[in-house]
Structure formats: structure tokens, C-alpha cells
Protein backbone atom coordinates (compact mmCIF):
# COMPACT_ATOMS: atom_id res chain seq x y z
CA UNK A 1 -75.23 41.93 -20.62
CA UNK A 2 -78.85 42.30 -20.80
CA UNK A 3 -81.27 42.39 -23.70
CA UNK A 4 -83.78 45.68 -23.61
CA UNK A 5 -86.23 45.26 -25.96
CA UNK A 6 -84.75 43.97 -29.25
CA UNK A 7 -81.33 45.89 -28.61
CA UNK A 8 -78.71 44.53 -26.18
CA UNK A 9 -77.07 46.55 -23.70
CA UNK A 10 -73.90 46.27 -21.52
CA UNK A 11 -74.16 46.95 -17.46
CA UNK A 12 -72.21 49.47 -16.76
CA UNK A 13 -73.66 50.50 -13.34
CA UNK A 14 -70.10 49.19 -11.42
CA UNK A 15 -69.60 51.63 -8.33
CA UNK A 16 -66.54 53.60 -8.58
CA UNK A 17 -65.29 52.51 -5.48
CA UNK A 18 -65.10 48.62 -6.50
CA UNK A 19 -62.60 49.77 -9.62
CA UNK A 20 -60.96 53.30 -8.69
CA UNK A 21 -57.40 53.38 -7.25
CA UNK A 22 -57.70 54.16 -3.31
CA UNK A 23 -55.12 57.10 -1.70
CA UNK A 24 -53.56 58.22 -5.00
CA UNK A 25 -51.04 60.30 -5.12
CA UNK A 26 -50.78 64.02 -4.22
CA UNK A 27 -48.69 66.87 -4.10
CA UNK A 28 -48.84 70.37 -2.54
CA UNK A 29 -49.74 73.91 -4.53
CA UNK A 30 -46.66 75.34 -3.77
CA UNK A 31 -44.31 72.35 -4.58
CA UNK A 32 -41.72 72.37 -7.05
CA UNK A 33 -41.92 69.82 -10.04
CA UNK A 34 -39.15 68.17 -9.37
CA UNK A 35 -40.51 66.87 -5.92
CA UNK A 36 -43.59 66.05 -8.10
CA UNK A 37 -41.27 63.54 -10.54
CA UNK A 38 -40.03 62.23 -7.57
CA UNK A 39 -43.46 61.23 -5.92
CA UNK A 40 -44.38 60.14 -9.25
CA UNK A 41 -41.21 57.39 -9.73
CA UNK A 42 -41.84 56.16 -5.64
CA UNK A 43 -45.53 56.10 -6.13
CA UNK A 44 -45.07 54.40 -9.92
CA UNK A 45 -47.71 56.59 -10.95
CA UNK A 46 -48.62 58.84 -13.93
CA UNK A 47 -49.68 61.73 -12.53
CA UNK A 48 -50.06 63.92 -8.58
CA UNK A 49 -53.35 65.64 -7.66
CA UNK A 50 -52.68 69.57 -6.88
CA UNK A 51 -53.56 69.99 -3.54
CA UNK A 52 -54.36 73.31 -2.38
CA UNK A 53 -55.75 73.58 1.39
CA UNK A 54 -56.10 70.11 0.74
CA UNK A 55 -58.09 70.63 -1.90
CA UNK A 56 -57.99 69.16 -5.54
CA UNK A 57 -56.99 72.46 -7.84
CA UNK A 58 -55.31 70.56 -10.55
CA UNK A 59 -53.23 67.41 -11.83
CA UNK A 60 -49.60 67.40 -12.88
CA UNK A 61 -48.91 64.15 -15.59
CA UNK A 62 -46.27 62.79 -17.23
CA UNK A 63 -47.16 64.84 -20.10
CA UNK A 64 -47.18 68.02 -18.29
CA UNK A 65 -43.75 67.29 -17.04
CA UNK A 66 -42.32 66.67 -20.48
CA UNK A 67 -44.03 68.98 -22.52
CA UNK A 68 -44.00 72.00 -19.69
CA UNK A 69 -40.67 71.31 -17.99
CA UNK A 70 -38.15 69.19 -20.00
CA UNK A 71 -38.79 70.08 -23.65
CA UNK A 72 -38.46 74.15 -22.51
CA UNK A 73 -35.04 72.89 -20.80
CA UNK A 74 -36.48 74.12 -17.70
CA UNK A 75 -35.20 73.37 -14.55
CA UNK A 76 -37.41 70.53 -13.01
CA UNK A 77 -36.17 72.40 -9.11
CA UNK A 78 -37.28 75.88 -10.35
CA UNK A 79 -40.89 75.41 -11.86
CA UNK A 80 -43.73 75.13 -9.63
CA UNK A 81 -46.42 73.07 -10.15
CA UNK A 82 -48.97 75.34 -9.98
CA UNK A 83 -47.09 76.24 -13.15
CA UNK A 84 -47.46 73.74 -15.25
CA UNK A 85 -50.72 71.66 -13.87
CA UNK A 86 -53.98 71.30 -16.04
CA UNK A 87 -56.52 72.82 -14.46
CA UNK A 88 -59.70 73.06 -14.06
CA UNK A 89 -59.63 69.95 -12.46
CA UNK A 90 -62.49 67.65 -13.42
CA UNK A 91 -63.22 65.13 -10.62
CA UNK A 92 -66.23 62.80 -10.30
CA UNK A 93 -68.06 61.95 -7.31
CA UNK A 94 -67.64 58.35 -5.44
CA UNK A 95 -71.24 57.64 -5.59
CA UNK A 96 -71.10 57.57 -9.27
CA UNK A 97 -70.65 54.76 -11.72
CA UNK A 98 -67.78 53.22 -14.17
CA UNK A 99 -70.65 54.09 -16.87
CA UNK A 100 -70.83 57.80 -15.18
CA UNK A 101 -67.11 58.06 -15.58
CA UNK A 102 -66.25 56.88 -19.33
CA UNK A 103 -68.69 59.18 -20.35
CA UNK A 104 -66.95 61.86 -18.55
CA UNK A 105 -63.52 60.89 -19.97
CA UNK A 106 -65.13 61.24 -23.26
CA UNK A 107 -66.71 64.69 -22.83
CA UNK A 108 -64.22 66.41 -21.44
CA UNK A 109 -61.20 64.32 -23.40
CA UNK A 110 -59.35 63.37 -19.92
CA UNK A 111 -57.73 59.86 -19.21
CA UNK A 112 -57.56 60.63 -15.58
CA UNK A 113 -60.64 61.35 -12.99
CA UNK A 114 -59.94 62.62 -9.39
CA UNK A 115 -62.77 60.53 -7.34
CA UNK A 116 -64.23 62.60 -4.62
CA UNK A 117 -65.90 62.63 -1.72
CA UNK A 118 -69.22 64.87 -0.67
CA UNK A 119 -66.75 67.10 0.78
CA UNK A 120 -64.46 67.29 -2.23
CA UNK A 121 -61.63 65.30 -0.51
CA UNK A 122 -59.96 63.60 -3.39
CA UNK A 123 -60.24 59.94 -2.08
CA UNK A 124 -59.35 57.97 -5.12
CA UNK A 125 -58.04 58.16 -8.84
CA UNK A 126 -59.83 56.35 -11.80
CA UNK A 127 -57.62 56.06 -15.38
CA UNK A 128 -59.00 55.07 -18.73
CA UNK A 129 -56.87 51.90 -18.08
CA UNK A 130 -58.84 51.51 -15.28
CA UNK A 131 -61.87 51.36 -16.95
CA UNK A 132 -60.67 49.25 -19.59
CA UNK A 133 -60.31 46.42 -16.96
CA UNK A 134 -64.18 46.21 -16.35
CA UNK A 135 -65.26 43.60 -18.83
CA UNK A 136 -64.70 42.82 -22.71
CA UNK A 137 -68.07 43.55 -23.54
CA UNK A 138 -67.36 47.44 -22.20
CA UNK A 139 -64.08 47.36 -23.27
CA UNK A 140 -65.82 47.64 -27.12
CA UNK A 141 -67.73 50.32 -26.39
CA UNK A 142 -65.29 52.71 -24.87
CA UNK A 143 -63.39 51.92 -27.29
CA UNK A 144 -65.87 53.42 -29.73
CA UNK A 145 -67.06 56.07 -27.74
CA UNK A 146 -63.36 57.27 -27.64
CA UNK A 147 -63.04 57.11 -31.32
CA UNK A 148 -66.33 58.70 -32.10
CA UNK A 149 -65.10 61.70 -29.91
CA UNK A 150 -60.95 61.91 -31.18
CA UNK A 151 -59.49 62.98 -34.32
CA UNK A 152 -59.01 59.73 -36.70
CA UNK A 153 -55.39 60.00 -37.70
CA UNK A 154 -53.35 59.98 -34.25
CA UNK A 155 -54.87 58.83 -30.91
CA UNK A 156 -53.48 58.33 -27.37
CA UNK A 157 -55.06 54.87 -26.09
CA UNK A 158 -54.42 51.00 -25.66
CA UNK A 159 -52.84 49.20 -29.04
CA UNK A 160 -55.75 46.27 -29.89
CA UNK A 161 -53.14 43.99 -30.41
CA UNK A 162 -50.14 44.84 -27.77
CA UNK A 163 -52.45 45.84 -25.37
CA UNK A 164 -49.98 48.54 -24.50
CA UNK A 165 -50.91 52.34 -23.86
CA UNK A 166 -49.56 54.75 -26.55
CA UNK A 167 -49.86 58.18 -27.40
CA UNK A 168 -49.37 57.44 -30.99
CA UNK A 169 -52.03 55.15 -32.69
CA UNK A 170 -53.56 54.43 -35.48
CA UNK A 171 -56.42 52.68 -37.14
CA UNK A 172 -55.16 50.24 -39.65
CA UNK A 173 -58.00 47.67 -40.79
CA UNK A 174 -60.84 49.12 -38.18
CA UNK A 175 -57.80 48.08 -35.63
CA UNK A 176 -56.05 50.42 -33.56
CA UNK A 177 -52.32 49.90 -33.58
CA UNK A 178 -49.15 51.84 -31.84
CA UNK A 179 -46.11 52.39 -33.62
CA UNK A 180 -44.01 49.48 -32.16
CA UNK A 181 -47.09 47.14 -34.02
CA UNK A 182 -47.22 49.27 -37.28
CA UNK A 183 -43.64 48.69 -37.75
CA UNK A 184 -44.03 44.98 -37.05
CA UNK A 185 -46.32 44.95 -39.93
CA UNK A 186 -44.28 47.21 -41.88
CA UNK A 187 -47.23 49.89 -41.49
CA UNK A 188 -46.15 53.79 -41.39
């Protein structure tokens, strides 16, 4: 933390590299889904980078999977993932910072960043999570940069009090709380 004249500010020049997940995992354009669930589980990841001539085109996430694949009773071995991925893909470059890549996150309302290289090799993956490791200090203002920039009443993000991700919280007392804590406190 320094202090800039008369208002405090947090460092948030950390290189990429020091904090971003190296080799992540990747699947091919042409691949089913169901091969993509199955990297996913041996990888214990959240999410494959669409490759395409090696490449990044696109991600495939949990989400995709669920809301794309299982909830249309789909067939996980017929859907490709070129199907279902998000696309565009937004990436950010490995000479940029963990500063550089919340506010990324927040503009373009992603909780996963490709990291590439100058020849847009995907080299590394960097998840809000991620970020949320740095320090406390940042860990406050992310937190308020994400609310500034979401809808108040349901929010994906990490519980304040669990420390858990969820796709479901809420704020309750300026706190942010997932379901499993709301019902704790007897909260709806």
C-alpha cells in the first residue's frame, strides 16, 4: 500500500506470470463435449480453451456444459464444442498486470482470462479466484469494482463469510452471502 498524495492506493502492478495458472487446459475445435467434461474432471478444472490451429477461438465452462448440453438433454458425445463455447474469446497479454486483468474481468463481465503470449499462444489461465489470492487490501477493491459493475440482487462470486464461490449471492448487511450462509442465518 502506498499513500499518493492524501489518498491511499493499493499496488496492483503484480506480473501475470507470478499469479496465472501455467499450461491450462485445452481442447481441440472439432472435439466433442463430452471429451471436453472429461479433460475437465482429469485436469480438475472449470473450463478448456478452444483451440483452433492451435489457436485460442473460445472457452467451454462448466456453465456452458450445463446450460448448453445437459439442461437441453443433449447428448454430451453428439455436441461439438465449437457449439456451445463463448466466444469471442477475450485473452490478456503475459506482459500485463493482476491490476490490468481485474479491470478486464470487470469490463467485459468474464471470471476467466486466457494469458497469451506475443504470438497469441495461450500460455496460461488467470480466474477471478486467482486474483482474489493477491492480497486483502485488493481483495476489497475487486470486490467493489465487481459490485459496482453487476446487478445488486443475484451475483456469481466468493461468499464473505464461507469464502466459497457461488453463483447465487447476495448482499445482506453490505455482506455478500451464498445461499448455504443465508439459510444458516435464516436469510431468503
Amino acid at each position: 500500500m502506498k499513500k499518493t498524495s492524501n489518498a491511499i492506493s493499493f499496488e496492483t502492478r503484480v506480473p501475470l506470470k507470478e499469479i496465472m495458472h501455467h499450461n491450462p487446459t485445452t481442447i481441440n475445435w472439432g472435439s466433442t463435449v463430452a471429451k471436453a467434461a472429461a479433460r475437465m474432471c482429469h485436469d480438475d478444472v472449470g473450463s478448456c480453451i478452444v483451440l483452433k490451429r492451435n489457436l485460442p477461438v473460445g472457452i467451454v465452462t462448466e456453465q456452458d456444459i450445463n446450460c448448453k448440453v445437459v439442461a437441453k438433454d443433449s447428448k454430451p458425445s453428439s455436441v461439438h464444442v465449437e457449439d456451445i463455447m463463448s466466444t469471442p474469446l477475450i485473452t490478456v497479454s503475459e506482459d500485463k498486470t493482476v491490476g490490468d486483468a481485474a479491470h478486464m474481468m470487470v469490463k467485459h463481465r468474464v471470471r476467466r482470462l486466457p494469458v497469451v503470449n506475443e504470438d497469441n499462444k495461450v500460455i496460461g489461465i488467470l480466474a477471478v479466484r486467482d486474483l482474489l489470492t493477491v492480497s486483502t487490501e485488493q481483495n476489497e477493491i475487486l470486490m467493489d469494482l465487481i459490485d459496482i459493475n453487476r446487478e445488486e440482487s443475484v451475483d456469481p462470486g466468493v461468499c464473505n463469510r464461507c469464502s466459497q464461490m457461488s453463483d447465487d449471492l447476495k448482499r445482506v448487511d453490505n455482506v455478500m452471502l451464498c445461499a448455504r450462509c443465508r439459510e444458516e442465518d435464516n436469510i431468503t
